[in-house]
C-alpha atoms as a PDB file:
ATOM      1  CA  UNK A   1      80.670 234.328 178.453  1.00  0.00           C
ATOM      2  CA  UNK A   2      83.472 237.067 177.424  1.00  0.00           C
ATOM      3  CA  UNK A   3      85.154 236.033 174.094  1.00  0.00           C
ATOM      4  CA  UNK A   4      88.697 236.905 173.100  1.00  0.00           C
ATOM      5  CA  UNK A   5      89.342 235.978 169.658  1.00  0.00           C
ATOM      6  CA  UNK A   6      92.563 236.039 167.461  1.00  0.00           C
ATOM      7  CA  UNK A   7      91.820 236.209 164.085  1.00  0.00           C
ATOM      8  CA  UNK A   8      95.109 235.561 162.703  1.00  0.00           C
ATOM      9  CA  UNK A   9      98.898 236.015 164.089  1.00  0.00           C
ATOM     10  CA  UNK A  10     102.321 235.765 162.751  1.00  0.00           C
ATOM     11  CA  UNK A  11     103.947 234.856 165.872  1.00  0.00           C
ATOM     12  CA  UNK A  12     104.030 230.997 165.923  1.00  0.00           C
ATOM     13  CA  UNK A  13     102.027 231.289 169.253  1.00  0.00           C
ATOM     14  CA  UNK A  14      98.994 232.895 171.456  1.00  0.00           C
ATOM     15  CA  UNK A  15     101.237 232.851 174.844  1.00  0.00           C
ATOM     16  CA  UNK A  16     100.477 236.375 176.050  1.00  0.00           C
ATOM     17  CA  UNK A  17      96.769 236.652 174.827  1.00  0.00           C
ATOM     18  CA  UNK A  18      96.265 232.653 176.634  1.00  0.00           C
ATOM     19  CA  UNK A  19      97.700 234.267 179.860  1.00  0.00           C
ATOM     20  CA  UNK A  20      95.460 237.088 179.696  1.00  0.00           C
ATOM     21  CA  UNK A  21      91.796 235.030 179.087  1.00  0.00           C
ATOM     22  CA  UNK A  22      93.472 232.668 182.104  1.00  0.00           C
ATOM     23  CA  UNK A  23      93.665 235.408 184.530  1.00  0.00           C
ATOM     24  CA  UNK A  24      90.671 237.478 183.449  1.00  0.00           C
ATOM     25  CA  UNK A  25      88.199 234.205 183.533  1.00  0.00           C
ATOM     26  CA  UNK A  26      87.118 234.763 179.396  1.00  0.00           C
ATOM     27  CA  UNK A  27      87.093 232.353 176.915  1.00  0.00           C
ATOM     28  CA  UNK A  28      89.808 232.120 174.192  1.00  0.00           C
ATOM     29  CA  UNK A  29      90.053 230.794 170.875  1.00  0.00           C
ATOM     30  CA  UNK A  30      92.530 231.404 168.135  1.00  0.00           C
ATOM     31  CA  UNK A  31      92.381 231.147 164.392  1.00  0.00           C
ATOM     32  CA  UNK A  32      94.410 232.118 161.212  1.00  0.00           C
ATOM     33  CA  UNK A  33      91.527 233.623 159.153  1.00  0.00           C
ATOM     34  CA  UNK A  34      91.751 234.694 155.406  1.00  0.00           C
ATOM     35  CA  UNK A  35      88.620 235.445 154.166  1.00  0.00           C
ATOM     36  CA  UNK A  36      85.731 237.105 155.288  1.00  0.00           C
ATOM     37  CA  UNK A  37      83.362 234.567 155.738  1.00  0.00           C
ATOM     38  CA  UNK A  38      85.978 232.812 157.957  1.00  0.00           C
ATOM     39  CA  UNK A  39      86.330 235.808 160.148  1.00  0.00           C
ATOM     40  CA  UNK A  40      83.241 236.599 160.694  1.00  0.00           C
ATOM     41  CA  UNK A  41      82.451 232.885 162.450  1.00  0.00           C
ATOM     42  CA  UNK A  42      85.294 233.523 164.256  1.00  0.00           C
ATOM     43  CA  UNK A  43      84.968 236.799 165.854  1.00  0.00           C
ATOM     44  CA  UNK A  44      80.628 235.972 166.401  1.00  0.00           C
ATOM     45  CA  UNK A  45      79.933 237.651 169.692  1.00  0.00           C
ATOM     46  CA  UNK A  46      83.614 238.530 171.150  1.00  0.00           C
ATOM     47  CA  UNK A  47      84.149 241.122 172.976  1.00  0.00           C
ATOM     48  CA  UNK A  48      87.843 241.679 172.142  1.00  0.00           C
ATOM     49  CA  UNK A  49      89.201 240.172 168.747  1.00  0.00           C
ATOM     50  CA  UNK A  50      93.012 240.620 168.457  1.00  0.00           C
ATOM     51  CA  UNK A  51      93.731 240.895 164.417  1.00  0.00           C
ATOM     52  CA  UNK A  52      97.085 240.605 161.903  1.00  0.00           C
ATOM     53  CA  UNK A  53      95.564 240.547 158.528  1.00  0.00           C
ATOM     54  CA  UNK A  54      92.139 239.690 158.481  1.00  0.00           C
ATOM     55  CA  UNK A  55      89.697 241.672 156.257  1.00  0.00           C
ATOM     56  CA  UNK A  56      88.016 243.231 159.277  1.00  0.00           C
ATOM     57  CA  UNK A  57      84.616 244.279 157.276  1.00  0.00           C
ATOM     58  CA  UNK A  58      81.597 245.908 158.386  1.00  0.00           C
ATOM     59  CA  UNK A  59      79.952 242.138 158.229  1.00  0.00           C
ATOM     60  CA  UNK A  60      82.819 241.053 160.699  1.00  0.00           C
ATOM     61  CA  UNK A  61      82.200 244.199 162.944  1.00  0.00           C
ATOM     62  CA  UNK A  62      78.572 243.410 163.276  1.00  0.00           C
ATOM     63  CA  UNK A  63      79.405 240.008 163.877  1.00  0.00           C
ATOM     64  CA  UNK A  64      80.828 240.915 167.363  1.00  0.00           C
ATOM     65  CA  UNK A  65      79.492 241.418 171.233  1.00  0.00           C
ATOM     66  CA  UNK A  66      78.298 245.142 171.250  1.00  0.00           C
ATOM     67  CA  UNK A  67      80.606 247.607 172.086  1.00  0.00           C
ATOM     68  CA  UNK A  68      83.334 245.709 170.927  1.00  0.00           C
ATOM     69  CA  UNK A  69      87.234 246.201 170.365  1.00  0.00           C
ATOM     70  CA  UNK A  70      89.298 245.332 168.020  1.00  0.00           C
ATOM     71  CA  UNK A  71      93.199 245.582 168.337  1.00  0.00           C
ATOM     72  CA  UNK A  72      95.125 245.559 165.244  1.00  0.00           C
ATOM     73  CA  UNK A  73      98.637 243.515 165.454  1.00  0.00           C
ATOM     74  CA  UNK A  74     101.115 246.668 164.192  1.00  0.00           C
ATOM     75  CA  UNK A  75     100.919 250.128 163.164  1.00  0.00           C
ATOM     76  CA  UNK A  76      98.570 250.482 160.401  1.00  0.00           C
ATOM     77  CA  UNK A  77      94.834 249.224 160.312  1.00  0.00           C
ATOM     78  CA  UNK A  78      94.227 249.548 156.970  1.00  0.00           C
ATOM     79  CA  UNK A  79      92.327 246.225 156.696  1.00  0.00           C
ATOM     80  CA  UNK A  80      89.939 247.131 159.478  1.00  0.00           C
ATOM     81  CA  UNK A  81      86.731 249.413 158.629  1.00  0.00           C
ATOM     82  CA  UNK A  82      87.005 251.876 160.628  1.00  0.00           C
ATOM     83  CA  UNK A  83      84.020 253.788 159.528  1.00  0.00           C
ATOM     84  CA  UNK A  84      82.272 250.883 160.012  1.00  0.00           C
ATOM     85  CA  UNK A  85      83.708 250.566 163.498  1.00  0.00           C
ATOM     86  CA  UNK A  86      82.829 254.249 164.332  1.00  0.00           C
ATOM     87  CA  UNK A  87      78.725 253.322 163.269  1.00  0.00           C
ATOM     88  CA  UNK A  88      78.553 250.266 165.226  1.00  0.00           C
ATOM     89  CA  UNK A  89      80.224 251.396 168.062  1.00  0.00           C
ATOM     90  CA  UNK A  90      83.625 248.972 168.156  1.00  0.00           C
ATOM     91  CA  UNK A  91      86.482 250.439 169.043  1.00  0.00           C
ATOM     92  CA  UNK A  92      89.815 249.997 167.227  1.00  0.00           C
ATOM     93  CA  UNK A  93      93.174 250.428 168.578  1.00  0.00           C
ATOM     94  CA  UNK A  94      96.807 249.603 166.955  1.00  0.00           C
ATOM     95  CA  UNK A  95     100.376 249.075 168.555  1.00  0.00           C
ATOM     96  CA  UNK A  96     102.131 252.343 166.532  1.00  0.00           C
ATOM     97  CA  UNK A  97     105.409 252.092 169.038  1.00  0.00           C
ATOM     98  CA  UNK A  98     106.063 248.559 168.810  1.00  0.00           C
ATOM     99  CA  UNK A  99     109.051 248.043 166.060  1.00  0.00           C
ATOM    100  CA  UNK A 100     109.845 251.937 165.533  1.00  0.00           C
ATOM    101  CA  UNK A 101     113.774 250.955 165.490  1.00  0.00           C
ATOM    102  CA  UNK A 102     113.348 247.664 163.677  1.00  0.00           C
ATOM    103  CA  UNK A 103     111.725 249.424 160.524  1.00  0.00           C
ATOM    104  CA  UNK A 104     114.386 252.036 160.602  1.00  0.00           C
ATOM    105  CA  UNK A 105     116.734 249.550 160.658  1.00  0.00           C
ATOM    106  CA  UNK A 106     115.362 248.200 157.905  1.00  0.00           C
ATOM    107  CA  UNK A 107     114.736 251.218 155.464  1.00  0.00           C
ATOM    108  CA  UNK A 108     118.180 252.819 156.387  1.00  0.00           C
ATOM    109  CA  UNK A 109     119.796 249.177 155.587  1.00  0.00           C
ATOM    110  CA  UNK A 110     117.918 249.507 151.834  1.00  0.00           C
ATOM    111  CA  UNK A 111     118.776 252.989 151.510  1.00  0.00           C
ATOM    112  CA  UNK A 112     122.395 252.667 152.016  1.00  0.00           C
ATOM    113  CA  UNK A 113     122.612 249.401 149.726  1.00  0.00           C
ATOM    114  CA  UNK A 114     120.430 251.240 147.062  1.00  0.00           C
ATOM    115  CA  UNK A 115     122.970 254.293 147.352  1.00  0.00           C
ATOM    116  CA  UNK A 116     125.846 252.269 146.782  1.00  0.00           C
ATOM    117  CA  UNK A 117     124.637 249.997 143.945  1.00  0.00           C
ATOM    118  CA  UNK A 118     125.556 246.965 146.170  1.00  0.00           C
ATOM    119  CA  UNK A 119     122.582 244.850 144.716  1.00  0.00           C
ATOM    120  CA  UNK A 120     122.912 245.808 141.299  1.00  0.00           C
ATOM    121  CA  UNK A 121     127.258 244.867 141.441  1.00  0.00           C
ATOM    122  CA  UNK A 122     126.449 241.326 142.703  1.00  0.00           C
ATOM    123  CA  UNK A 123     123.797 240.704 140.148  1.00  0.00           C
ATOM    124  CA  UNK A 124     126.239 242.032 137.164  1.00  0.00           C
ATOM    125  CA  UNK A 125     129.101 240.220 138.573  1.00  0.00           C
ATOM    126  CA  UNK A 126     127.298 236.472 138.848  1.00  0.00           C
ATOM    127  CA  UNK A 127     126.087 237.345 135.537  1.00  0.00           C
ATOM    128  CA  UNK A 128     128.306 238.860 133.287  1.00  0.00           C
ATOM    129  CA  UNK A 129     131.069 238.220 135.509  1.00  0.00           C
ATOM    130  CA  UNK A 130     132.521 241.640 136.510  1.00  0.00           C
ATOM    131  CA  UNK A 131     132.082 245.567 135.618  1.00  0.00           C
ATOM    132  CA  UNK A 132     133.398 248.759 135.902  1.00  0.00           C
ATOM    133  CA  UNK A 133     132.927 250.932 139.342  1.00  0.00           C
ATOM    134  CA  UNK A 134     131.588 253.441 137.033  1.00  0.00           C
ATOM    135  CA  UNK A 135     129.416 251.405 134.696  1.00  0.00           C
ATOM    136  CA  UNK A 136     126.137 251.344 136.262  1.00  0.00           C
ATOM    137  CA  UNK A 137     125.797 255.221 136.746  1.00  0.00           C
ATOM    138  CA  UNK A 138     127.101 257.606 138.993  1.00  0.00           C
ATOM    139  CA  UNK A 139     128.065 257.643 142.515  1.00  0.00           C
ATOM    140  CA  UNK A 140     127.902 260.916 144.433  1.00  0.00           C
ATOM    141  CA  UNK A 141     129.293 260.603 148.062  1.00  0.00           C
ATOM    142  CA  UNK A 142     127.128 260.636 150.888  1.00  0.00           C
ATOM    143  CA  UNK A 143     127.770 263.951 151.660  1.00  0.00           C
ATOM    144  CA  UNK A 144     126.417 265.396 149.007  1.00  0.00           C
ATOM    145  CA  UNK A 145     123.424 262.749 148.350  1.00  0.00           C
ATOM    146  CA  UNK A 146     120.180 264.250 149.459  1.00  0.00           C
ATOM    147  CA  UNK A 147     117.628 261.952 150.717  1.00  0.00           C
ATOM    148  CA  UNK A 148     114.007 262.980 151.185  1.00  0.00           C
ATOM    149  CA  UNK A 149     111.353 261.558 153.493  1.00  0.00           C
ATOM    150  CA  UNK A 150     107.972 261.838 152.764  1.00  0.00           C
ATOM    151  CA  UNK A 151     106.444 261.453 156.059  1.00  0.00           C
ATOM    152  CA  UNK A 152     108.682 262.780 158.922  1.00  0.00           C
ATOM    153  CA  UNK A 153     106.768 260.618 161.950  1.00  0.00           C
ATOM    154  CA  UNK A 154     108.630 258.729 164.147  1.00  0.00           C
ATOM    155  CA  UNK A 155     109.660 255.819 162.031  1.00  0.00           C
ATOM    156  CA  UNK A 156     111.064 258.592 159.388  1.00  0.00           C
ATOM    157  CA  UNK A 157     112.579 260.387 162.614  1.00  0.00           C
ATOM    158  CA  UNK A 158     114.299 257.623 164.024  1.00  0.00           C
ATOM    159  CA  UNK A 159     115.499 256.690 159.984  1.00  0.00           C
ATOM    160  CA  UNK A 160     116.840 260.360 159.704  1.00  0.00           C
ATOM    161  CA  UNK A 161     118.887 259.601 163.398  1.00  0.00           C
ATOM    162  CA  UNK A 162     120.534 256.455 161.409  1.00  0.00           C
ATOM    163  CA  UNK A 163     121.685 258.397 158.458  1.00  0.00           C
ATOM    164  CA  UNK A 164     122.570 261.388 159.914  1.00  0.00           C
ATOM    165  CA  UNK A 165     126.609 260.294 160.852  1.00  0.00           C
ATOM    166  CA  UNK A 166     126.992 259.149 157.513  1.00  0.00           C
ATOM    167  CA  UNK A 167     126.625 263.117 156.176  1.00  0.00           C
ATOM    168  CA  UNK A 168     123.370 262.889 153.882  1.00  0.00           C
ATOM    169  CA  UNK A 169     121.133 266.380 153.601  1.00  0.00           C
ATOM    170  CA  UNK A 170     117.727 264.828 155.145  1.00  0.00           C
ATOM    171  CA  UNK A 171     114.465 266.842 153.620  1.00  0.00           C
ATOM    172  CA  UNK A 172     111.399 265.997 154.629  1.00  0.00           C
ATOM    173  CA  UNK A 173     107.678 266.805 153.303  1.00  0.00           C
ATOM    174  CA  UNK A 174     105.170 266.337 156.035  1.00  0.00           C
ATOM    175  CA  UNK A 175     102.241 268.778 156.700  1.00  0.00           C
ATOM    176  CA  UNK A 176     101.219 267.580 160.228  1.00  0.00           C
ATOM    177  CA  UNK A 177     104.462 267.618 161.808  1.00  0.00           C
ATOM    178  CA  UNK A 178     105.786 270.819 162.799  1.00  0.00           C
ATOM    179  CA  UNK A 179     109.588 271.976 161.414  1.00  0.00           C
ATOM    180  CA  UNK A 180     110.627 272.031 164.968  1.00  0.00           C
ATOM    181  CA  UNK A 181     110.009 268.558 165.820  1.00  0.00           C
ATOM    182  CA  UNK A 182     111.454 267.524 162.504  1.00  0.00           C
ATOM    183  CA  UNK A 183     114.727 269.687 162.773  1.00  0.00           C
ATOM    184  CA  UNK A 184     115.503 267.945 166.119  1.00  0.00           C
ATOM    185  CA  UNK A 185     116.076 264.881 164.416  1.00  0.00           C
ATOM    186  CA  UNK A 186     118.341 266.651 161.217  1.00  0.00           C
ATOM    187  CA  UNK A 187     115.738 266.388 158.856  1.00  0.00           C
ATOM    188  CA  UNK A 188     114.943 270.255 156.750  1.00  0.00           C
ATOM    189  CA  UNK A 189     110.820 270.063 155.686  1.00  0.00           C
ATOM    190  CA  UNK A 190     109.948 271.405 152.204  1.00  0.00           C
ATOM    191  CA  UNK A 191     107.378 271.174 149.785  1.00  0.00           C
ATOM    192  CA  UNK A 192     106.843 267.633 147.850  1.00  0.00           C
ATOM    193  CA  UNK A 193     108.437 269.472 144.631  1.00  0.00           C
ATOM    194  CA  UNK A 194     111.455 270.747 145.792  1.00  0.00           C
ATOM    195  CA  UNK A 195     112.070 267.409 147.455  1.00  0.00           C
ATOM    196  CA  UNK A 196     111.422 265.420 144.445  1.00  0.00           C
ATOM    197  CA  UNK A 197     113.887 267.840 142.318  1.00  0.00           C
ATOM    198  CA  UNK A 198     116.795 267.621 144.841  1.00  0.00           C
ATOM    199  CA  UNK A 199     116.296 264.343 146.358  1.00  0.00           C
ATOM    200  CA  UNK A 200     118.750 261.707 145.109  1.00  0.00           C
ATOM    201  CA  UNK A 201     116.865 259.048 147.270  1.00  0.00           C
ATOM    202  CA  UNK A 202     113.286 259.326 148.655  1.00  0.00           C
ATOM    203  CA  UNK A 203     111.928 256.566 151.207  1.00  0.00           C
ATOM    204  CA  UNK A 204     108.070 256.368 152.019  1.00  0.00           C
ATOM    205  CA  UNK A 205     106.913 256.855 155.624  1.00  0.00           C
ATOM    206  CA  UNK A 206     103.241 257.561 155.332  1.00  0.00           C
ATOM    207  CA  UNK A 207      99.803 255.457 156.129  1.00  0.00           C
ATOM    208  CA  UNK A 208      97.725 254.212 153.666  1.00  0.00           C
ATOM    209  CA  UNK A 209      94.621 256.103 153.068  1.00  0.00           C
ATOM    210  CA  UNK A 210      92.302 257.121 150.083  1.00  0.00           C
ATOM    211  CA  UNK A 211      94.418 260.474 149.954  1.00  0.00           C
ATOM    212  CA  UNK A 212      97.914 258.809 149.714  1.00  0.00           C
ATOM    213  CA  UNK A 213      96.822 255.411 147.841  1.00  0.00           C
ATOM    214  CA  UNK A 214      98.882 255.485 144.658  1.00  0.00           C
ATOM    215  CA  UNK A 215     100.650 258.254 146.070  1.00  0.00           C
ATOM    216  CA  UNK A 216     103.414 257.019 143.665  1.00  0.00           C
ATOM    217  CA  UNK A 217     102.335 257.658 140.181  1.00  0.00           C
ATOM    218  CA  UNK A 218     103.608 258.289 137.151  1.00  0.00           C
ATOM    219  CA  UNK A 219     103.756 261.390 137.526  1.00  0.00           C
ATOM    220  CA  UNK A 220     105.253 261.172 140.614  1.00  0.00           C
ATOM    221  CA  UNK A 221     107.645 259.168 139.705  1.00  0.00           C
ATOM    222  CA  UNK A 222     108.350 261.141 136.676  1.00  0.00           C
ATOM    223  CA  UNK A 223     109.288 264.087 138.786  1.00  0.00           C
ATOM    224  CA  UNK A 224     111.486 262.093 140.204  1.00  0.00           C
ATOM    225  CA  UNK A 225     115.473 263.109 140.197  1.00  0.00           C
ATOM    226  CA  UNK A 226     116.714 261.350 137.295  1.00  0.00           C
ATOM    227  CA  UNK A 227     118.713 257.863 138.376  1.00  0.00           C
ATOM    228  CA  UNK A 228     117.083 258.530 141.974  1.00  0.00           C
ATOM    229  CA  UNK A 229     116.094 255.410 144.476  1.00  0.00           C
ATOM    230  CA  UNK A 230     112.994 254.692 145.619  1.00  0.00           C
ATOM    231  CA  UNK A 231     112.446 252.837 149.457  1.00  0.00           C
ATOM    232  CA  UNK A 232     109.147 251.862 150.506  1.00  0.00           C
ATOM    233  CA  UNK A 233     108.632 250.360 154.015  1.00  0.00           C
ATOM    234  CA  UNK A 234     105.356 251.600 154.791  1.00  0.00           C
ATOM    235  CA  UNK A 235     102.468 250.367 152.644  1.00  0.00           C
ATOM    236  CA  UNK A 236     102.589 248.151 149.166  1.00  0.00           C
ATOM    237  CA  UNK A 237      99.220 250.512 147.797  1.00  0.00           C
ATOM    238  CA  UNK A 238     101.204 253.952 148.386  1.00  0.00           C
ATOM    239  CA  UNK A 239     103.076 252.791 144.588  1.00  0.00           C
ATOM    240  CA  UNK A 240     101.383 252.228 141.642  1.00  0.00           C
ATOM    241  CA  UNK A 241     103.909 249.211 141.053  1.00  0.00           C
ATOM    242  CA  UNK A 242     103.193 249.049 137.124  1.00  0.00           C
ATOM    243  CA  UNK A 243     104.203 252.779 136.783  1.00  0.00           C
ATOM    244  CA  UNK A 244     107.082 251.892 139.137  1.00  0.00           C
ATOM    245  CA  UNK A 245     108.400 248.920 137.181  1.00  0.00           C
ATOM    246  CA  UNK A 246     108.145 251.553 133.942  1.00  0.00           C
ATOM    247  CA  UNK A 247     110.134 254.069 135.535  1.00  0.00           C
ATOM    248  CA  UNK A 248     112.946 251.470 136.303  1.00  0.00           C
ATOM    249  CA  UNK A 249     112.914 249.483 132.909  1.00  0.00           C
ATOM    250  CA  UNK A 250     113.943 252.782 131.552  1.00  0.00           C
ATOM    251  CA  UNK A 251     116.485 254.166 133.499  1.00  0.00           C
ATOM    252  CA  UNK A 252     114.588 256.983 135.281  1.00  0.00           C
ATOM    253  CA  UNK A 253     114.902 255.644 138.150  1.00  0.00           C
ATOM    254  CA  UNK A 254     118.175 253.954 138.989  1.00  0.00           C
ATOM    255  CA  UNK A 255     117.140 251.266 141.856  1.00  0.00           C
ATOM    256  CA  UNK A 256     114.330 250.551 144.231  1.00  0.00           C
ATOM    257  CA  UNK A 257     113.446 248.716 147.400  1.00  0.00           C
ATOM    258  CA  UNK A 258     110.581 247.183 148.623  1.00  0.00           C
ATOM    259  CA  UNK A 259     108.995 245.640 151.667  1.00  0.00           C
ATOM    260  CA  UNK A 260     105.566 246.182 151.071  1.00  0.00           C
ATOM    261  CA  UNK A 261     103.413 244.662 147.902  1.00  0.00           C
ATOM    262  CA  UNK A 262     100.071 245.362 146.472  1.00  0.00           C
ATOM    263  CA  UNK A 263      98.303 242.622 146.949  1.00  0.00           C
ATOM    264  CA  UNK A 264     100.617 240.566 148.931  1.00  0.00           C
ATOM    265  CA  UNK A 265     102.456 238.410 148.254  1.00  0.00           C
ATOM    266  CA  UNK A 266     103.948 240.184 145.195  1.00  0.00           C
ATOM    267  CA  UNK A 267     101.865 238.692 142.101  1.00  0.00           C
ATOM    268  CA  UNK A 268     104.155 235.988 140.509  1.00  0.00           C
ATOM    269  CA  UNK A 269     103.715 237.899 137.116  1.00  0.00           C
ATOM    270  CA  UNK A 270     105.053 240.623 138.409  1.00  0.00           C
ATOM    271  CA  UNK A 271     107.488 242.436 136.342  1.00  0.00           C
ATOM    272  CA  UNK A 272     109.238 243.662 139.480  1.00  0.00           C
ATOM    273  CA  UNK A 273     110.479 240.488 139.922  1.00  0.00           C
ATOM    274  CA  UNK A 274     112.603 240.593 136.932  1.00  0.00           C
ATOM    275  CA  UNK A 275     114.155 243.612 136.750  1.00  0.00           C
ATOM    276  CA  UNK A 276     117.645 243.696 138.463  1.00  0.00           C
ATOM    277  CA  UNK A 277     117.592 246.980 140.300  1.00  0.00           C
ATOM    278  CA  UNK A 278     115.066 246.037 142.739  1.00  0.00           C
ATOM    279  CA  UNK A 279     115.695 244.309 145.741  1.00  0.00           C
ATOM    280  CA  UNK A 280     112.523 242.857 147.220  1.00  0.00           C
ATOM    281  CA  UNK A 281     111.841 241.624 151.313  1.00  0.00           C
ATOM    282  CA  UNK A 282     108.801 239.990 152.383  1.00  0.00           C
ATOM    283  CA  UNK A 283     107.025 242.888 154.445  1.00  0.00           C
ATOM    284  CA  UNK A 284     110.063 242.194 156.783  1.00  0.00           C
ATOM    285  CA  UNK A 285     110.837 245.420 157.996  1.00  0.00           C
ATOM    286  CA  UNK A 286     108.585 245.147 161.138  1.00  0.00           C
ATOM    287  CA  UNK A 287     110.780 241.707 162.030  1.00  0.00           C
ATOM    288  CA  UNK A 288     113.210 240.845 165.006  1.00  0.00           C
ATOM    289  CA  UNK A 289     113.301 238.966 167.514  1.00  0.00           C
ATOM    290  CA  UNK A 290     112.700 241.885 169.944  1.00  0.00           C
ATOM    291  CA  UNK A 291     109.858 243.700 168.162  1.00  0.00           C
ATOM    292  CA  UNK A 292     107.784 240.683 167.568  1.00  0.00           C
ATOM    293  CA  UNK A 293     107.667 240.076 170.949  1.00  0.00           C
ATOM    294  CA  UNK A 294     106.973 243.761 171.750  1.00  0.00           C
ATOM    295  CA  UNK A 295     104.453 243.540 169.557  1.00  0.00           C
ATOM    296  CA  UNK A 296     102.642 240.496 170.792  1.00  0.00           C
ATOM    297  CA  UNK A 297     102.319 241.984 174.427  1.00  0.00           C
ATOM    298  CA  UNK A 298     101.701 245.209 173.412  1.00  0.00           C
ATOM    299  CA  UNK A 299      98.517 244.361 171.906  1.00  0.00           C
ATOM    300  CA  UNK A 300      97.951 241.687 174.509  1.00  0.00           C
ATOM    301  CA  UNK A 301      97.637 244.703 177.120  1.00  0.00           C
ATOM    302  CA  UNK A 302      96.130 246.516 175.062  1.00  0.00           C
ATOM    303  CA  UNK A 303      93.752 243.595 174.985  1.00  0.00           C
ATOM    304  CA  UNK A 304      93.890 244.006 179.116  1.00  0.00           C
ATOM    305  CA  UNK A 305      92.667 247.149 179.324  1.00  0.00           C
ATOM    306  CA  UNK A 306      89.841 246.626 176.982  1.00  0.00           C
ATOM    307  CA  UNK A 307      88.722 243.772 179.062  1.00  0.00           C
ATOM    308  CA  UNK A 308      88.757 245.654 182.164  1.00  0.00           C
ATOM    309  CA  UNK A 309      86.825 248.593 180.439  1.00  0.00           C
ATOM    310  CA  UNK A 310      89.758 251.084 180.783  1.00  0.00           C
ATOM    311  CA  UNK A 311      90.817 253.602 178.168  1.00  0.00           C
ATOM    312  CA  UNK A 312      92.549 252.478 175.552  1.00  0.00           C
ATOM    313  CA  UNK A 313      96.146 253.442 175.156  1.00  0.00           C
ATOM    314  CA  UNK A 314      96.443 253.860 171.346  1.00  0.00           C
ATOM    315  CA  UNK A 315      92.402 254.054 169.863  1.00  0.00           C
ATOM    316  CA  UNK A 316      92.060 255.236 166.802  1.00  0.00           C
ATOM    317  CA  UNK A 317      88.514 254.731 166.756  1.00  0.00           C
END
């Protein structure tokens, strides 16, 4: 009989994805899988596995019906072989559209907070119980901070429509998106090195791959606008975090923000988590009410039309 599996979900519930295997006649079961040994007896001979964060290996792949699918819950399937996928002949699809406006949200809220040292007063106040507007470093005004994007897709896009009223100069360094597109939404591309000279705030819209992994560096970072912030909303493995924490212990870098960990959760011996000028979410950025939802039936139709052997709407592989 057809299988549709959940690996793992964030949701609370399997509402959407029950309804489906109902009406299509397929058997359902849902898990919340870790490790690889657990997915793998979970997905064994589905046809459609539905997937949050499970390690989604080549062993897992070849665990599954042939011809397989798997959907990834969210934009970036960085936990799913995909190479793999490609040899054994599963397809992989993602939700990229789900919680555009929710991440913006988010990254534009950080920016703005970074920008204004908001964090960094309330920690100095409960502490040493008040300071000087001026003692924690300059202030420029919004309209003449620069803020780069590196990435200008449509999360970056629809960041850059956020910021725009409040004055900033929006750069942007992407290759694959043409200056057109990106100039409809306010945001000037340029090359990686002027943005890192003129940028007074840069936030991270990119996917993880072997190219951008550590994409944040030391050097990098050391390029860096001095007393610049640093956003990251995309993926916890674009920053080398230990090169990060450096740059902020010493005053290069004046703040940063961070939804995204390498592993996750953030290692409790971090030293991110003591230094005052970061402000840490959970990978949080993705979350409200609305886009979870999205989410949840967006791959659950997704999961429809890979049932009914129709063409995927968002395959990546």
């Amino acid at each position: 009989m057809t299988r549709l599996v959940v690996t793992d979900q964030c949701f609370g519930n399997t509402r959407y994805e029950e309804q489906l295997a109902r009406e299509r006649g397929v058997e359902f079961a849902s898990y919340q899988c870790v490790t690889e040994a657990e997915t793998i007896e979970a997905v064994r001979g589905a046809s459609v596995v539905l997937v949050n964060f499970a390690p989604i290996t080549e062993a897992v792949l070849a665990a599954m019906a042939p011809g397989a699918t798997v959907i990834r819950y969210g934009i970036g399937y960085d936990n799913v072989d995909v190479e793999a996928a490609a040899r054994l002949g599963v397809a992989v699809a993602n939700v990229p559209d789900y919680g555009i406006d929710t991440v913006a949200d988010h990254a534009a809220a950080a920016l703005l907070c970074l920008l204004r040292r908001l964090t960094i007063y309330d920690r100095t106040i409960r502490t040493d119980g008040w300071c000087a507007p001026g003692a924690l470093g300059p202030i420029p005004s919004f309209r003449s901070t620069v803020v780069g994007l590196i990435g200008a897709g449509r999360i970056a896009r629809s960041l850059a429509t956020r910021l725009a009223p409040f004055g900033f100069t929006l750069l942007g360094f992407d290759p694959m998106v043409p200056p057109e597109v990106a100039a409809a939404a306010g945001i000037t591309l340029c090359s990686m090195d002027e943005m890192l000279e003129r940028a007074h705030a840069v936030s991270l819209h990119v996917p993880l791959t072997e190219q951008t992994r550590h994409l944040v560096n030391r050097e990098f970072l050391m390029r860096m606008r001095p007393g610049s912030v640093l956003v990251n909303t995309s993926r916890g493995a674009l920053v080398d975090e230990d090169a990060l924490a450096d740059a902020l212990a010493s005053g290069h870098l004046a703040a940063a923000a961070l939804d995204v960990f390498d592993p996750e959760p953030l290692a409790p011996d971090s030293p991110l988590r003591k230094l005052p000028n970061v402000l840490l979410t959970p990978h949080a950025a993705f979350f409200s009410d609305e886009s979870l939802d999205a989410l949840q039936r967006l791959a659950t139709e997704e999961a429809g039309r890979a049932l009914a052997g129709e063409p995927l709407r968002c395959r990546v592989v």
